[in-house]
N, C-alpha and C. Protein backbone atom coordinates (compact mmCIF):
# COMPACT_ATOMS: atom_id res chain seq x y z
N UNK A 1 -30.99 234.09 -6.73
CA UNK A 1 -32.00 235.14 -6.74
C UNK A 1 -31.31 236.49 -6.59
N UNK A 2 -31.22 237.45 -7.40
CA UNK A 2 -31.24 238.67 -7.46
C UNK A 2 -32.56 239.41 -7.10
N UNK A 3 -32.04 240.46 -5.82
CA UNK A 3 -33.22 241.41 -4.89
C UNK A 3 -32.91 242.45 -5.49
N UNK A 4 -33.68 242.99 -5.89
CA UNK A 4 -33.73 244.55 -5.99
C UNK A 4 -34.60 245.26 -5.27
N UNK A 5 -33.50 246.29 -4.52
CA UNK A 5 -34.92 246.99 -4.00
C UNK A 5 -34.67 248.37 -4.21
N UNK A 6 -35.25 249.01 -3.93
CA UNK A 6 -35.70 250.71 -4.33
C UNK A 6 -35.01 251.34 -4.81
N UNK A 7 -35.56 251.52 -5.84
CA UNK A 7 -34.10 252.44 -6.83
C UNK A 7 -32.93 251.85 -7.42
N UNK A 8 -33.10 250.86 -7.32
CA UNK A 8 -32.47 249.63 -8.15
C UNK A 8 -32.71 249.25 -9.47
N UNK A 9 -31.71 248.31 -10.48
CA UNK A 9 -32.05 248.00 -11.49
C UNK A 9 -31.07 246.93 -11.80
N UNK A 10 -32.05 245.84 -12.24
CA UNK A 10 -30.67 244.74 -12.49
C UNK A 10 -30.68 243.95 -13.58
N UNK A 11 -30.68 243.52 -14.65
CA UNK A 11 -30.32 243.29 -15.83
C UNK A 11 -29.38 241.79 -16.06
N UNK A 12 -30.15 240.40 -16.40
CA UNK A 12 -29.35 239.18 -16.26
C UNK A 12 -29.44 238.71 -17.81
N UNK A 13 -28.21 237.83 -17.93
CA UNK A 13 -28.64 237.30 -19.23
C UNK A 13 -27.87 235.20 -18.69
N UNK A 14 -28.03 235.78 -17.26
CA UNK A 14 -27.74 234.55 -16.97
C UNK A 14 -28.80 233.30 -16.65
N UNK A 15 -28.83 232.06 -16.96
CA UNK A 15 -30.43 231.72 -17.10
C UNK A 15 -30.83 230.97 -15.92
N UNK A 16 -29.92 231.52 -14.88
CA UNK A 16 -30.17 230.91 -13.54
C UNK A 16 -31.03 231.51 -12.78
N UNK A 17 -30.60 232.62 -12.84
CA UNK A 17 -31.22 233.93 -12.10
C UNK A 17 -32.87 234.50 -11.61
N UNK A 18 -32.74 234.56 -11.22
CA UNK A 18 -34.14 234.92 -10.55
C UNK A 18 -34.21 236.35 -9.91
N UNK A 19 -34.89 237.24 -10.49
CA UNK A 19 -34.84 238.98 -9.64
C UNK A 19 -36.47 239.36 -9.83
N UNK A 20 -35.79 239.66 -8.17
CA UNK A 20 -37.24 239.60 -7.37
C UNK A 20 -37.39 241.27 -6.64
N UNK A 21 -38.34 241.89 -6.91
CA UNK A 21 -38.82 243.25 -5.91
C UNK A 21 -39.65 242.87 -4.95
N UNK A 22 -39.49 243.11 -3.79
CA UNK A 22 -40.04 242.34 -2.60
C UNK A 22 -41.01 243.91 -2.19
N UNK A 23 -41.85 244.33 -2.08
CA UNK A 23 -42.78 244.89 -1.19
C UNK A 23 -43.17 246.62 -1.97
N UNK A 24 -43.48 245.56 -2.74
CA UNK A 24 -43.91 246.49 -4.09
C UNK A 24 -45.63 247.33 -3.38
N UNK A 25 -45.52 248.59 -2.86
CA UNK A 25 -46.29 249.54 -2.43
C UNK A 25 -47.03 250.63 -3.24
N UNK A 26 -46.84 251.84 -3.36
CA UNK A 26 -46.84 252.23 -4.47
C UNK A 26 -46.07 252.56 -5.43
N UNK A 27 -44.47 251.86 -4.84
CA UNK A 27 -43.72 251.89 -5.86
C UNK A 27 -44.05 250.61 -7.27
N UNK A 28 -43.45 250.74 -8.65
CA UNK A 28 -43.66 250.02 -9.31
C UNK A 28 -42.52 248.74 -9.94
N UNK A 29 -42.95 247.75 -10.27
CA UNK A 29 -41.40 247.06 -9.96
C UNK A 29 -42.04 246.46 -11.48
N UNK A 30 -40.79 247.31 -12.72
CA UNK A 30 -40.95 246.96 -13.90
C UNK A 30 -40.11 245.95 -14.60
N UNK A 31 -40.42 245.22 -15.13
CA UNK A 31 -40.28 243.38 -15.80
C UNK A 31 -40.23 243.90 -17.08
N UNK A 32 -39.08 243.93 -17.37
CA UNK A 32 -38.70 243.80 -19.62
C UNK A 32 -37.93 242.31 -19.75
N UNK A 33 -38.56 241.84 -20.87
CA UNK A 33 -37.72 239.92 -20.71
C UNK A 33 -37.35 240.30 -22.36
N UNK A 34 -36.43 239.96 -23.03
CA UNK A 34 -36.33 239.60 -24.28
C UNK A 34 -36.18 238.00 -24.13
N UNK A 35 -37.51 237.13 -24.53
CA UNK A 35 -36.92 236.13 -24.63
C UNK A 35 -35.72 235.20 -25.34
N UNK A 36 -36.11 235.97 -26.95
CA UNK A 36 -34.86 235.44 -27.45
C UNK A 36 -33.86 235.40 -27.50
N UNK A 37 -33.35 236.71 -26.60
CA UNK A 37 -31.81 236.84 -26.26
C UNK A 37 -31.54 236.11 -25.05
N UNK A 38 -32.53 235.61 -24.56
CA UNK A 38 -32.53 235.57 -22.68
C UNK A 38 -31.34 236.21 -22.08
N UNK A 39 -32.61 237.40 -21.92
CA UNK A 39 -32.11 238.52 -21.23
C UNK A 39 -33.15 238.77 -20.21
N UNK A 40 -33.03 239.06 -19.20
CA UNK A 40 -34.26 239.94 -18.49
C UNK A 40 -34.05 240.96 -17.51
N UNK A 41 -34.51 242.22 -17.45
CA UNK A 41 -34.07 243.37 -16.07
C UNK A 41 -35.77 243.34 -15.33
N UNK A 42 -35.40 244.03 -14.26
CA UNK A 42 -36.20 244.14 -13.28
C UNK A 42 -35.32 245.74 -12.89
N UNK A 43 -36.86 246.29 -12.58
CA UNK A 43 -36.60 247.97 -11.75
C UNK A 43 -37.32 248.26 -10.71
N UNK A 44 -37.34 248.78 -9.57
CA UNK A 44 -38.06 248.83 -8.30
C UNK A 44 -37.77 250.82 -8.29
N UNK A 45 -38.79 251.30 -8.87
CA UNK A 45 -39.35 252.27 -9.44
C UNK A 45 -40.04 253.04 -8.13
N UNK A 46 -39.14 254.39 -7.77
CA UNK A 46 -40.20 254.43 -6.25
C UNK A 46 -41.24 256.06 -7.00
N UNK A 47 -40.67 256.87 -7.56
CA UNK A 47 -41.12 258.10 -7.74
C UNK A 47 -41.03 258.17 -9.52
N UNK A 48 -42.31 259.26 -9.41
CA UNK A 48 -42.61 259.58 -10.94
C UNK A 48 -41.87 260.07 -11.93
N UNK A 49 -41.09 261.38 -11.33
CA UNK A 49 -40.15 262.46 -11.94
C UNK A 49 -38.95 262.63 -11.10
N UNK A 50 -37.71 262.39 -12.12
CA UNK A 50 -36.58 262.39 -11.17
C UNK A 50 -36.54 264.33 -11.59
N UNK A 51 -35.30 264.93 -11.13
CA UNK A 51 -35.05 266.25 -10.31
C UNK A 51 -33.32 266.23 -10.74
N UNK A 52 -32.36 267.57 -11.36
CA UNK A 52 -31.19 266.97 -11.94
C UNK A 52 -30.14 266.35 -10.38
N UNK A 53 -29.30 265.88 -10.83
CA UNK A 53 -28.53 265.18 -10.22
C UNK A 53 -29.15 263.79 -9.73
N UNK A 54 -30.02 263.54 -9.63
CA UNK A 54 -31.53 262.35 -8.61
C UNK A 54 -30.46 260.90 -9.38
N UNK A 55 -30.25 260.02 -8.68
CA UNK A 55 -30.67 258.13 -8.96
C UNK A 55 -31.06 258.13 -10.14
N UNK A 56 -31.03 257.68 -11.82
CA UNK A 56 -31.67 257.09 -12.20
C UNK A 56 -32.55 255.83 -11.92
N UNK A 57 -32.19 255.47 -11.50
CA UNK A 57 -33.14 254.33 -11.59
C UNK A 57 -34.25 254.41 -10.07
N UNK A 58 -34.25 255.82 -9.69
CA UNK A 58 -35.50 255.99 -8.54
C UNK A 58 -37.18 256.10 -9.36
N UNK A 59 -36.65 257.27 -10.59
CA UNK A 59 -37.75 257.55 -10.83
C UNK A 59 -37.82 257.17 -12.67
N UNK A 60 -39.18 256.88 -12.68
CA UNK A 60 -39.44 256.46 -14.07
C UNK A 60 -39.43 256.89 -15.08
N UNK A 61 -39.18 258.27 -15.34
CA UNK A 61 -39.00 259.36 -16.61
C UNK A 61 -37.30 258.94 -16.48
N UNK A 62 -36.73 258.22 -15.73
CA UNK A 62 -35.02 257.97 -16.21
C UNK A 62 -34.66 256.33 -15.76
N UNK A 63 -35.69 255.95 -15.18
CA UNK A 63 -35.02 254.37 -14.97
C UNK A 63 -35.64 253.12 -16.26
N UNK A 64 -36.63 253.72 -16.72
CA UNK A 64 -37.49 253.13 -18.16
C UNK A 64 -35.88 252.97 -19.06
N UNK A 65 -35.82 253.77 -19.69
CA UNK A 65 -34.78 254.25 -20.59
C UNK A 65 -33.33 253.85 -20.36
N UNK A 66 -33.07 254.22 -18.90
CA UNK A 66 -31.83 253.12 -18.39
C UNK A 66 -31.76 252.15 -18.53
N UNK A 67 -32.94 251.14 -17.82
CA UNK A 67 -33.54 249.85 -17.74
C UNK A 67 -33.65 249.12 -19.64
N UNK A 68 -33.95 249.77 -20.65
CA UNK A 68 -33.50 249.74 -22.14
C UNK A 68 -32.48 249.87 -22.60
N UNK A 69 -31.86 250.57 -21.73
CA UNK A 69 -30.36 250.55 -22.54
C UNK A 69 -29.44 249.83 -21.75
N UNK A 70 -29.41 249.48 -20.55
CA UNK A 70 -28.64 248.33 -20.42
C UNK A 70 -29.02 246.88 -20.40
N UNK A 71 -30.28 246.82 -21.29
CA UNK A 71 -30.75 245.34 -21.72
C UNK A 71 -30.28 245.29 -22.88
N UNK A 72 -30.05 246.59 -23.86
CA UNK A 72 -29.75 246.19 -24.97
C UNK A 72 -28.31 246.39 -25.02
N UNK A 73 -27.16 246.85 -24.34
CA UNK A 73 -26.01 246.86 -24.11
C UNK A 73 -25.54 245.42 -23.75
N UNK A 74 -26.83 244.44 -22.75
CA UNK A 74 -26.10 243.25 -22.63
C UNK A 74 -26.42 242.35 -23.94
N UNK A 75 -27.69 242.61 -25.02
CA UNK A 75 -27.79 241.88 -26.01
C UNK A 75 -29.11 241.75 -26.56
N UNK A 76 -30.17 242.28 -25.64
CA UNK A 76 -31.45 242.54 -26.22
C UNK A 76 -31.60 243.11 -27.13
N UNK A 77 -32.98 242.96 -27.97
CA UNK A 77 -33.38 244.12 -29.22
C UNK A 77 -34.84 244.80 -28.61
N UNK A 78 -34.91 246.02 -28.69
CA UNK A 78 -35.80 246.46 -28.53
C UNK A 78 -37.12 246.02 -28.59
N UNK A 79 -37.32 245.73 -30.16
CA UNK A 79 -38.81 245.35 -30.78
C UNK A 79 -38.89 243.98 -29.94
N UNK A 80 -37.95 243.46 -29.69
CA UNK A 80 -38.38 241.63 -28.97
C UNK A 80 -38.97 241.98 -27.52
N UNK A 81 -38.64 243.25 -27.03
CA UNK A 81 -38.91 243.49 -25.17
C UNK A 81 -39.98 243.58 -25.21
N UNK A 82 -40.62 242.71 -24.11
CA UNK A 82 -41.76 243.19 -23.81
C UNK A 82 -42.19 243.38 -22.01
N UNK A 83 -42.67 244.12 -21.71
CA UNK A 83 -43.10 244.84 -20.08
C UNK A 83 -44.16 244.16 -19.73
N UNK A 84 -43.85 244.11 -18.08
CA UNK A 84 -44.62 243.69 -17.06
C UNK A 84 -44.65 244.83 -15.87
N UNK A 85 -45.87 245.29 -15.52
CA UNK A 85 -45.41 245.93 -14.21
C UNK A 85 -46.19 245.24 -12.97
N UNK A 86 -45.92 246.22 -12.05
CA UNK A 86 -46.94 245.54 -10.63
C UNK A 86 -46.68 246.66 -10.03
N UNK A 87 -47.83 246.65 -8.98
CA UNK A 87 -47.40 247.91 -7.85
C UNK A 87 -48.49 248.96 -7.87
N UNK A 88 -47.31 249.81 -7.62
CA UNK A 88 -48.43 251.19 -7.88
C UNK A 88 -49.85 251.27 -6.93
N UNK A 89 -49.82 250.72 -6.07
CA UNK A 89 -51.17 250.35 -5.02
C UNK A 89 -51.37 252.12 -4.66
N UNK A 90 -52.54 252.20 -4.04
CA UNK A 90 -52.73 253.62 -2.99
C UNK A 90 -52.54 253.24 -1.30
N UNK A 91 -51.60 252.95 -0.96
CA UNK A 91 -51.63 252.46 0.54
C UNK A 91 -51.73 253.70 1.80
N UNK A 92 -52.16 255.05 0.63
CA UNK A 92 -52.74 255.75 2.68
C UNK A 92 -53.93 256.02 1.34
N UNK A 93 -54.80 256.20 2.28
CA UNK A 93 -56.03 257.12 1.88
C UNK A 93 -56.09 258.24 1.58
N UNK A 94 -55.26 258.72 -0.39
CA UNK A 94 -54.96 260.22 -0.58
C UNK A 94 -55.56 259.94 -2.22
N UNK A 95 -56.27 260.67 -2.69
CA UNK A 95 -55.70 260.90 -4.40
C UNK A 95 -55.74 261.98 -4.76
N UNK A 96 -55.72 261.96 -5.93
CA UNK A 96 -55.25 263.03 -6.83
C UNK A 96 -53.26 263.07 -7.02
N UNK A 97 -52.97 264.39 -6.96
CA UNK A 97 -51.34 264.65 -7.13
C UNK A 97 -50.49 263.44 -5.60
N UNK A 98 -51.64 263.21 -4.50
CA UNK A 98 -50.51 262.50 -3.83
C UNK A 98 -51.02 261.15 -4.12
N UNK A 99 -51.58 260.79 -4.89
CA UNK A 99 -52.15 259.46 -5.44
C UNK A 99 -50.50 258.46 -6.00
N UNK A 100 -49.71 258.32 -5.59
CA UNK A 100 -48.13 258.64 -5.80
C UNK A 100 -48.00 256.97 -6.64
N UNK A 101 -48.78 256.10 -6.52
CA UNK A 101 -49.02 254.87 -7.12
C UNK A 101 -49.46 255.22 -8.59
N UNK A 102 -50.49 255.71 -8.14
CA UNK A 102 -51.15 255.88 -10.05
C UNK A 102 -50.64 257.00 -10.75
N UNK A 103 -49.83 257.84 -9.82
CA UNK A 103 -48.93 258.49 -10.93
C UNK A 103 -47.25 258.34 -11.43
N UNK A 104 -47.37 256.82 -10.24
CA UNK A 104 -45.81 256.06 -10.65
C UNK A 104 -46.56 255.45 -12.63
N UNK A 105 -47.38 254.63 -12.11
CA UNK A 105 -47.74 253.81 -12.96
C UNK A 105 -47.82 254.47 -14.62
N UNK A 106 -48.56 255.89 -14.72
CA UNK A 106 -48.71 256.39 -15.54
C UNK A 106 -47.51 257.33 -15.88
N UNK A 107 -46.76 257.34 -14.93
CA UNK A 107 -45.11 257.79 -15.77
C UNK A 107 -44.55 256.54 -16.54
N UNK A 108 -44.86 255.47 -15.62
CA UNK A 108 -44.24 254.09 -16.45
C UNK A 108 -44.55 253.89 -17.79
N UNK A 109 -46.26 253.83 -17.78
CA UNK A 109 -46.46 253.71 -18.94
C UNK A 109 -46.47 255.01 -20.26
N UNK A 110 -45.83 255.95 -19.54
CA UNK A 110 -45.76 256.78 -20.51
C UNK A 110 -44.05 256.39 -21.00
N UNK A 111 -42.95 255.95 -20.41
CA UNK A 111 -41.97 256.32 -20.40
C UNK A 111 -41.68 255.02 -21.52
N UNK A 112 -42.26 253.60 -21.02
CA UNK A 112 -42.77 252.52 -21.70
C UNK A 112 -42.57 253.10 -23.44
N UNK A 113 -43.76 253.73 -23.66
CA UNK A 113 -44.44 253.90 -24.92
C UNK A 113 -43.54 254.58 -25.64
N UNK A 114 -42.46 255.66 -24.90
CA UNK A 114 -41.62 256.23 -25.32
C UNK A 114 -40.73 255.94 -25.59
N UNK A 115 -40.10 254.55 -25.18
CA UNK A 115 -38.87 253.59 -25.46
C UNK A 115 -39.43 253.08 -26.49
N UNK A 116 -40.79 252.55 -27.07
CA UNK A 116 -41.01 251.80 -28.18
C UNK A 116 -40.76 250.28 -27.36
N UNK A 117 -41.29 250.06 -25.78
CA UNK A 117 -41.46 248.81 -25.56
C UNK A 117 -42.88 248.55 -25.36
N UNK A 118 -43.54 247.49 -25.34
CA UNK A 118 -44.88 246.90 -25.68
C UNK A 118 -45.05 246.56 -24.35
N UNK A 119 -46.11 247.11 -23.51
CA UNK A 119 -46.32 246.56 -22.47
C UNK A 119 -47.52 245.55 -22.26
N UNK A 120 -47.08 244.41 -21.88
CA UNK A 120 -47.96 242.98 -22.34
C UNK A 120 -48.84 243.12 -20.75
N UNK A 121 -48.63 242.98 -19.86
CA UNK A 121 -48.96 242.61 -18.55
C UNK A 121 -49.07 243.89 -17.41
N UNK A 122 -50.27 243.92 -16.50
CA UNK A 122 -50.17 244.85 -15.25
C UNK A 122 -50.81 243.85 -14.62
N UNK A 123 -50.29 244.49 -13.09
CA UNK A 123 -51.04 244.16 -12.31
C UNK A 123 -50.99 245.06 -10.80
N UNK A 124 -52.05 246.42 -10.83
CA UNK A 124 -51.65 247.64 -9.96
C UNK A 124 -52.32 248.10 -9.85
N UNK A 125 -52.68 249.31 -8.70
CA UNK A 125 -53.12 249.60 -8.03
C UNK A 125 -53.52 248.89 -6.96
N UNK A 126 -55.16 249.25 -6.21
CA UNK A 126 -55.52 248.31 -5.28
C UNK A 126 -54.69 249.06 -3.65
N UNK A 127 -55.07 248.40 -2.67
CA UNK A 127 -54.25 248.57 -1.92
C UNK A 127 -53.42 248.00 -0.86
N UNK A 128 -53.02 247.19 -1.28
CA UNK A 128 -51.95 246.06 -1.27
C UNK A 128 -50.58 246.00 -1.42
N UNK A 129 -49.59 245.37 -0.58
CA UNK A 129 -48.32 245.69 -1.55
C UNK A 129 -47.78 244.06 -2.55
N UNK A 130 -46.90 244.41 -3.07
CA UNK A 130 -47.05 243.04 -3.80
C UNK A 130 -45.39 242.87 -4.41
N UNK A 131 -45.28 241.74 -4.72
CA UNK A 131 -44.10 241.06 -4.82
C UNK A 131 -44.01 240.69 -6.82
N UNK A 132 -42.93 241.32 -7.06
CA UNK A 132 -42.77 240.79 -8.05
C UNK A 132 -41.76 239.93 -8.81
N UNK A 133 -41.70 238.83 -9.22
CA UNK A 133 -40.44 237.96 -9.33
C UNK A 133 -40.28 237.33 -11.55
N UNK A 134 -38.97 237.55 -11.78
CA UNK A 134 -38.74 237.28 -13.16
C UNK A 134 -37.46 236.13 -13.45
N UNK A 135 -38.39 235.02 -14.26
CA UNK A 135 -37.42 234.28 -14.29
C UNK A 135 -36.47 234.51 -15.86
N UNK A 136 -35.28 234.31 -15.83
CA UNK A 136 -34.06 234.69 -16.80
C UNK A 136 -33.95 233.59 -17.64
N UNK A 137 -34.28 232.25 -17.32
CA UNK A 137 -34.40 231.68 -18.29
C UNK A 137 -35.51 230.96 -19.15
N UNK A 138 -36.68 231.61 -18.81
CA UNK A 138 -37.79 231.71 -19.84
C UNK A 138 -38.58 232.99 -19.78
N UNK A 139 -38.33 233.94 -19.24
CA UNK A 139 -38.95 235.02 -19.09
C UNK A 139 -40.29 235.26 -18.28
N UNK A 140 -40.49 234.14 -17.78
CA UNK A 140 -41.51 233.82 -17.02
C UNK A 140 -41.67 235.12 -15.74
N UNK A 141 -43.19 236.50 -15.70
CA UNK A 141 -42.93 237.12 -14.90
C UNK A 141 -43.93 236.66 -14.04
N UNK A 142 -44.28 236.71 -12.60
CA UNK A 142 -45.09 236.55 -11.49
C UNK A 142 -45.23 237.71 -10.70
N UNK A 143 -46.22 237.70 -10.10
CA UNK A 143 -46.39 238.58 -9.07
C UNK A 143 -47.84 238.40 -7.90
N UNK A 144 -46.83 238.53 -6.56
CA UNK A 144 -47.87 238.06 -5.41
C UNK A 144 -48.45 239.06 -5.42
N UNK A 145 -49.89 239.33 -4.89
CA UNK A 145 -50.07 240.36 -3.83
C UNK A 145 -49.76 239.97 -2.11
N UNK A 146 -49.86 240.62 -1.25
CA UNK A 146 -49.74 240.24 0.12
C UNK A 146 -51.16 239.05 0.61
N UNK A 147 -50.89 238.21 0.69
CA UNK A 147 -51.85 237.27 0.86
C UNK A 147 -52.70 236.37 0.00
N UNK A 148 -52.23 236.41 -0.81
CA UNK A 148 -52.50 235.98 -2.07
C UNK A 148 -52.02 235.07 -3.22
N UNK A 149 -52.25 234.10 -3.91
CA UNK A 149 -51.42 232.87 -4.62
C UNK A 149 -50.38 234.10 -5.75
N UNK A 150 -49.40 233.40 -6.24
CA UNK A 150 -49.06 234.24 -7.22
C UNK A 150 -50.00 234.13 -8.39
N UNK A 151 -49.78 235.21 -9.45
CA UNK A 151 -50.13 235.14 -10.84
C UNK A 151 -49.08 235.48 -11.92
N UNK A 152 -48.82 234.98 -12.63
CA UNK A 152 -48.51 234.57 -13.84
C UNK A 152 -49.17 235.98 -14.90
N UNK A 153 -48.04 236.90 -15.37
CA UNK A 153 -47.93 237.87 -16.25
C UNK A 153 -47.58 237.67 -16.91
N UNK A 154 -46.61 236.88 -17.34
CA UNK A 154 -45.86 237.31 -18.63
C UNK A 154 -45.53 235.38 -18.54
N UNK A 155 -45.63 234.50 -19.31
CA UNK A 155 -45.22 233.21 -19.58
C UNK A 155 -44.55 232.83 -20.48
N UNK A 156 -43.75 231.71 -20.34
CA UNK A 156 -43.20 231.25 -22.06
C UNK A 156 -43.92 230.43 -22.53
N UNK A 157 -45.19 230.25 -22.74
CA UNK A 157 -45.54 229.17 -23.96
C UNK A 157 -46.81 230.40 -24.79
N UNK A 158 -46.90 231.46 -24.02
CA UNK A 158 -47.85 232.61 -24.91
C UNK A 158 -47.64 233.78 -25.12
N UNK A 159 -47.58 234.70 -25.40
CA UNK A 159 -47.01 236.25 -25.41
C UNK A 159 -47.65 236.82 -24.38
N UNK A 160 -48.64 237.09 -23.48
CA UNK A 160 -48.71 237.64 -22.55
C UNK A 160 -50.41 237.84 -22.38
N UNK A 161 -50.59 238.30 -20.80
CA UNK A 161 -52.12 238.27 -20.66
C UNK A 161 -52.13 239.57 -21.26
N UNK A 162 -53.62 239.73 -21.15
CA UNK A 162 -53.96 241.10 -21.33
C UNK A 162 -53.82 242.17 -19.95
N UNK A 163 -53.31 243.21 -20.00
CA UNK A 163 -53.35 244.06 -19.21
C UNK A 163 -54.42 244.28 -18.62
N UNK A 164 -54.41 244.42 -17.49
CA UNK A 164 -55.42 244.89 -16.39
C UNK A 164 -55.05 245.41 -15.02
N UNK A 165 -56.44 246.38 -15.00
CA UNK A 165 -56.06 247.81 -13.97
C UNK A 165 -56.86 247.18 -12.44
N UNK A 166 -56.60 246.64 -11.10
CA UNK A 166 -56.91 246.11 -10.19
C UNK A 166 -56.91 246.95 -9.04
N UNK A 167 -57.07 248.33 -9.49
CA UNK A 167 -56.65 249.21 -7.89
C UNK A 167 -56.06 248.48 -6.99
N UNK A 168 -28.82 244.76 -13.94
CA UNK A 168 -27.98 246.11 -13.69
C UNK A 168 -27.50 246.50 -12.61
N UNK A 169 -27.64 247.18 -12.90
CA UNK A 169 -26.73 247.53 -11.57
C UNK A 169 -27.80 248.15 -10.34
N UNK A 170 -27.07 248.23 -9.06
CA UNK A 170 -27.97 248.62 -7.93
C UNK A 170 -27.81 250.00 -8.28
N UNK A 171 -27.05 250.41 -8.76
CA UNK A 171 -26.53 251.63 -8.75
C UNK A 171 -27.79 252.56 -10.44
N UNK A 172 -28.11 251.65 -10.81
CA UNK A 172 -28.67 252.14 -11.51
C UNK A 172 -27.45 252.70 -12.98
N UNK A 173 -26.82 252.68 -12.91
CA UNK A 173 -25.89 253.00 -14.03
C UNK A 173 -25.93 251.36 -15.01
N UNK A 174 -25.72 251.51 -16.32
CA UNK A 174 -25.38 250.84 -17.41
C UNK A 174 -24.31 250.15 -17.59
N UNK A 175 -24.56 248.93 -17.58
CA UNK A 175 -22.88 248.29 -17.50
C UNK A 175 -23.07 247.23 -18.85
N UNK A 176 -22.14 246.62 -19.48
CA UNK A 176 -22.53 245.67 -20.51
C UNK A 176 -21.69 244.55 -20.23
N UNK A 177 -21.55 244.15 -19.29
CA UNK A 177 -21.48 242.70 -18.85
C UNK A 177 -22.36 241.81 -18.82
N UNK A 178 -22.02 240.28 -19.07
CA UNK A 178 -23.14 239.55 -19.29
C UNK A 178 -23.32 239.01 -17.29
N UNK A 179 -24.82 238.40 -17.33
CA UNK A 179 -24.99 237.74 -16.42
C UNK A 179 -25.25 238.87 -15.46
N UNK A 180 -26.45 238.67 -14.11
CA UNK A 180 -26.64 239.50 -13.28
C UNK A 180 -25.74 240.72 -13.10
N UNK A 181 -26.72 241.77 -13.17
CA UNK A 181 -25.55 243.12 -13.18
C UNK A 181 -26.13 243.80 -11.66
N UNK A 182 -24.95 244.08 -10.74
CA UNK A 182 -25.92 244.60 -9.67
C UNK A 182 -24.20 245.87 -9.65
């Protein structure tokens, strides 16, 4: 099992592997699988807009795009990726600009659309935190909430549920080695 946690990004093409974001809040913990390469990354996504010098892989206007290019550096194709997210909950009682979940989520999916990856699966908002786990050798994505059975996002015997709204390296840098990249 590969952990990622905050501001992390990890990228396997090994088919053992298992990478898991554990306490997914209103951060967002984004799932790209190419099955046919078996490849899969996982990102634990805490903030909307990174700031110059910032982590890539903190915020989602630069960890999307990272998270793409070192899937396809280890062997993925773009058009085959397809996205899972989770997260993004409201866990204090704020919205609007500090609504910091639903405006992770909607950087994601903007940043998503901008890579030209297809996002098959959500499961976010709410206010809950939640666990998200991807398996490497069928692309199989899951995700708990806190108290709750898992569910099944992203599977290998179908292309994916329908989306729905429910209120690499650690370092975040690009490496093209095969097999868990931390």
């Amino acid at each position: 099992m590969a952990g990622v946690r905050m501001g992390e990004m990890v990228v396997s093409a090994n088919p053992t592997d298992e990478l898991t974001a554990l306490g997914l809040g209103s951060c967002i913990g984004l799932a790209i699988v190419d099955r046919a390469a078996g490849i899969a990354g996982l990102a634990h996504i805490v903030l909307p807009e990174s700031h110059p010098g910032a982590d890539r892989g903190r915020f989602a206007d630069t960890a999307v795009p990272a998270l793409v290019e070192l899937m396809r550096r280890t062997g993925a194709v773009v058009r085959r990726m397809e996205a899972a997210i989770a997260g993004g909950a409201r866990m204090f009682d704020m919205s609007g600009a500090l609504d910091i979940g639903a405006r992770n989520e909607q950087a994601v999916r903007a940043a998503l659309a901008k890579a030209r990856v297809a996002l098959r699966a959500t499961e976010t908002g709410g206010n809950q935190g939640r666990t998200i786990r991807v398996s490497v050798a069928d692309g199989v994505v899951t995700v708990r909430t806190a108290g709750q059975t898992a569910v099944t996002l992203l599977d290998a015997t179908r292309p994916a549920r329908a989306p729905q709204r429910g209120r690499a390296r650690r370092t975040g840098r690009p490496t093209s080695t095969t097999g868990a990249k931390r």
